[in-house]
N, C-alpha and C. Protein backbone atom coordinates (compact mmCIF):
# COMPACT_ATOMS: atom_id res chain seq x y z
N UNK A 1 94.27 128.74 93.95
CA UNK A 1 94.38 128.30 92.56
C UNK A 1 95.03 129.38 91.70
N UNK A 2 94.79 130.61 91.85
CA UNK A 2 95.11 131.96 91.32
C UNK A 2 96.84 132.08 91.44
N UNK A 3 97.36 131.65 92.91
CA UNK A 3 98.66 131.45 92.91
C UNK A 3 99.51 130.43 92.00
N UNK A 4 98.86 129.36 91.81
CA UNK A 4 99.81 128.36 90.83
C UNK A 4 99.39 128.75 89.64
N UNK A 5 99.06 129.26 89.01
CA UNK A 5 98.78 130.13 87.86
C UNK A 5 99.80 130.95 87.68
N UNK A 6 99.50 132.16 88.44
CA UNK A 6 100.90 132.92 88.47
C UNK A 6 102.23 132.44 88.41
N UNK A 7 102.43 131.51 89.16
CA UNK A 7 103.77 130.65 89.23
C UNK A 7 103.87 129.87 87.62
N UNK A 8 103.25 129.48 87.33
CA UNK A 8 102.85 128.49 86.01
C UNK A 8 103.50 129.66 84.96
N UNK A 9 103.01 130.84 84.95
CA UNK A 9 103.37 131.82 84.14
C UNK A 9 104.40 132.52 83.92
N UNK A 10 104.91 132.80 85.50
CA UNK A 10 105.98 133.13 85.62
C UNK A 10 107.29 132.41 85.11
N UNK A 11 107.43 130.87 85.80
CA UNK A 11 108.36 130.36 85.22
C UNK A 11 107.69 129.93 83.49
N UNK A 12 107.08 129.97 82.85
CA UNK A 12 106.68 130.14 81.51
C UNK A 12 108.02 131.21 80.99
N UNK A 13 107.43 131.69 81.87
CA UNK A 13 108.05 133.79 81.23
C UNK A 13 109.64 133.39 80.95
N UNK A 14 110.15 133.11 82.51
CA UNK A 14 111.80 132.29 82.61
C UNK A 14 112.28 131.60 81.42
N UNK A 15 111.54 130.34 81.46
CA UNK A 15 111.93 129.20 80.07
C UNK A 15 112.11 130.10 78.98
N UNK A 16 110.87 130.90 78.38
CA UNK A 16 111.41 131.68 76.96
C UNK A 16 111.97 132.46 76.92
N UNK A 17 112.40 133.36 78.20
CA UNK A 17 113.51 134.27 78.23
C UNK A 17 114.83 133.54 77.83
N UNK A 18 115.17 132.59 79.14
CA UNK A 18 116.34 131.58 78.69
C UNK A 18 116.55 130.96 77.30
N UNK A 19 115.56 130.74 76.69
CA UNK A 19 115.83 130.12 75.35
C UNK A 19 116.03 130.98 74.17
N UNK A 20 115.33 132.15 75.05
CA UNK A 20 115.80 132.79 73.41
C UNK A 20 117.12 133.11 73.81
N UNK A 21 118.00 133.18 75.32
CA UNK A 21 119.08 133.35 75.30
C UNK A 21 120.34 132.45 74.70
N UNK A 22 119.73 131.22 74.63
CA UNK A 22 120.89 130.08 74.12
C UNK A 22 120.55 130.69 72.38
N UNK A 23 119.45 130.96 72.04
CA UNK A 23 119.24 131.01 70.60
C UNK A 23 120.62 132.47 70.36
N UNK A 24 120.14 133.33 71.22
CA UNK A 24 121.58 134.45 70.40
C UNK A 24 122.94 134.14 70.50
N UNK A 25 123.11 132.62 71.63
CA UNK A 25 124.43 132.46 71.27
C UNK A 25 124.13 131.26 70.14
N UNK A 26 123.60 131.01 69.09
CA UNK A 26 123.54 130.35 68.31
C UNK A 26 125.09 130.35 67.01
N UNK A 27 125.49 131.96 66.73
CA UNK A 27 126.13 131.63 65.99
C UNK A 27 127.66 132.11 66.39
N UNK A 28 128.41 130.51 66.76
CA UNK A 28 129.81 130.49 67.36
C UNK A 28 130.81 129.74 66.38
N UNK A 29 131.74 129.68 66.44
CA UNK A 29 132.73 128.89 66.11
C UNK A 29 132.75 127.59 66.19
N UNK A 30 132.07 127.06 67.16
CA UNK A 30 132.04 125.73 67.34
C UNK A 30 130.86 125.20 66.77
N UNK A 31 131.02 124.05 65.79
CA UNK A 31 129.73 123.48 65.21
C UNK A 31 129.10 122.73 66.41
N UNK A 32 129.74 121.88 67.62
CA UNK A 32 129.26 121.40 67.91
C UNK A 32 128.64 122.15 69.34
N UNK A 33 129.09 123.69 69.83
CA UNK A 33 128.48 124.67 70.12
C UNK A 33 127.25 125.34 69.53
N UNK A 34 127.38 125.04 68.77
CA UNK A 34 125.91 125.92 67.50
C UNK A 34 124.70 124.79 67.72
N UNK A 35 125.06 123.15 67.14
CA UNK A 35 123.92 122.59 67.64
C UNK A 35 123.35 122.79 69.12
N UNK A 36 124.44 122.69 69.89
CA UNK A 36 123.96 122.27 71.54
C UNK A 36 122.99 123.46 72.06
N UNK A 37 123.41 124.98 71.30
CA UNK A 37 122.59 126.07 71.89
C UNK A 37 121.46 126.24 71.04
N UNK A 38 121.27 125.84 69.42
CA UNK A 38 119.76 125.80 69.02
C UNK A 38 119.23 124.90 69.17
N UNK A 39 119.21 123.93 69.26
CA UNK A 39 118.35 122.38 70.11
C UNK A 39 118.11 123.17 71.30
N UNK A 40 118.98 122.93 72.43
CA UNK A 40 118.53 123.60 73.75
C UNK A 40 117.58 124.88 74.13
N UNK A 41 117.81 125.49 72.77
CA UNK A 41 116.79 126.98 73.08
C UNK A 41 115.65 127.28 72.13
N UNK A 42 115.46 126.08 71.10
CA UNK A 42 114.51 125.90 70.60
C UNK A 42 113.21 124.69 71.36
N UNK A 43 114.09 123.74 72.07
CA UNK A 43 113.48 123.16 73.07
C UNK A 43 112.91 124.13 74.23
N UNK A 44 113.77 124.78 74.47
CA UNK A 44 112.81 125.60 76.20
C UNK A 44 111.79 126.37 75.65
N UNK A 45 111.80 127.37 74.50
CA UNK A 45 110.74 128.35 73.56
C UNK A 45 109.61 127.16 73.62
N UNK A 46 110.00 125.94 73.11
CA UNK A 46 109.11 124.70 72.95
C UNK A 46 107.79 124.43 74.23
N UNK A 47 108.96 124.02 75.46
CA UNK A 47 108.58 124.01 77.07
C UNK A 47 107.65 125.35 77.36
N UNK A 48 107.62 126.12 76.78
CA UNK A 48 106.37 126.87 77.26
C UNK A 48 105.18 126.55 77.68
N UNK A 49 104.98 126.23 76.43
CA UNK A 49 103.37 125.82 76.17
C UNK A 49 102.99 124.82 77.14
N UNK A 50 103.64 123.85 77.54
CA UNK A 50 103.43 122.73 78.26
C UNK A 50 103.18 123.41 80.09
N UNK A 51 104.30 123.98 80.18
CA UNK A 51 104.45 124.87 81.56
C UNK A 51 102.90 125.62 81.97
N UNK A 52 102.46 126.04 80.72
CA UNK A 52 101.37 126.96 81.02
C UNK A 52 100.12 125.66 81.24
């Protein structure tokens, strides 16, 4: 049980790493680049909680 925990956490850890990565490419040239990476990386920050 102790193992899927860890795993649970770990990829936790992943998702908000990744999202806060789409969040720093937030501000681009492309408007329709700017939505696609703060939706997407405000969604995975989101997916945490659920993961855990």
């Amino acid at each position: 049980m102790k193992l899927v925990l860890i795993i649970a956490i770990a990829a936790s850890i992943c998702t908000f790493i990744a999202g806060v990565m789409h969040i720093s490419m937030v501000p681009s040239n492309n408007i329709n680049s700017t939505i696609l990476f703060l939706v997407g990386g405000l969604a995975q920050i989101f997916w945490v909680v659920p993961t855990i």
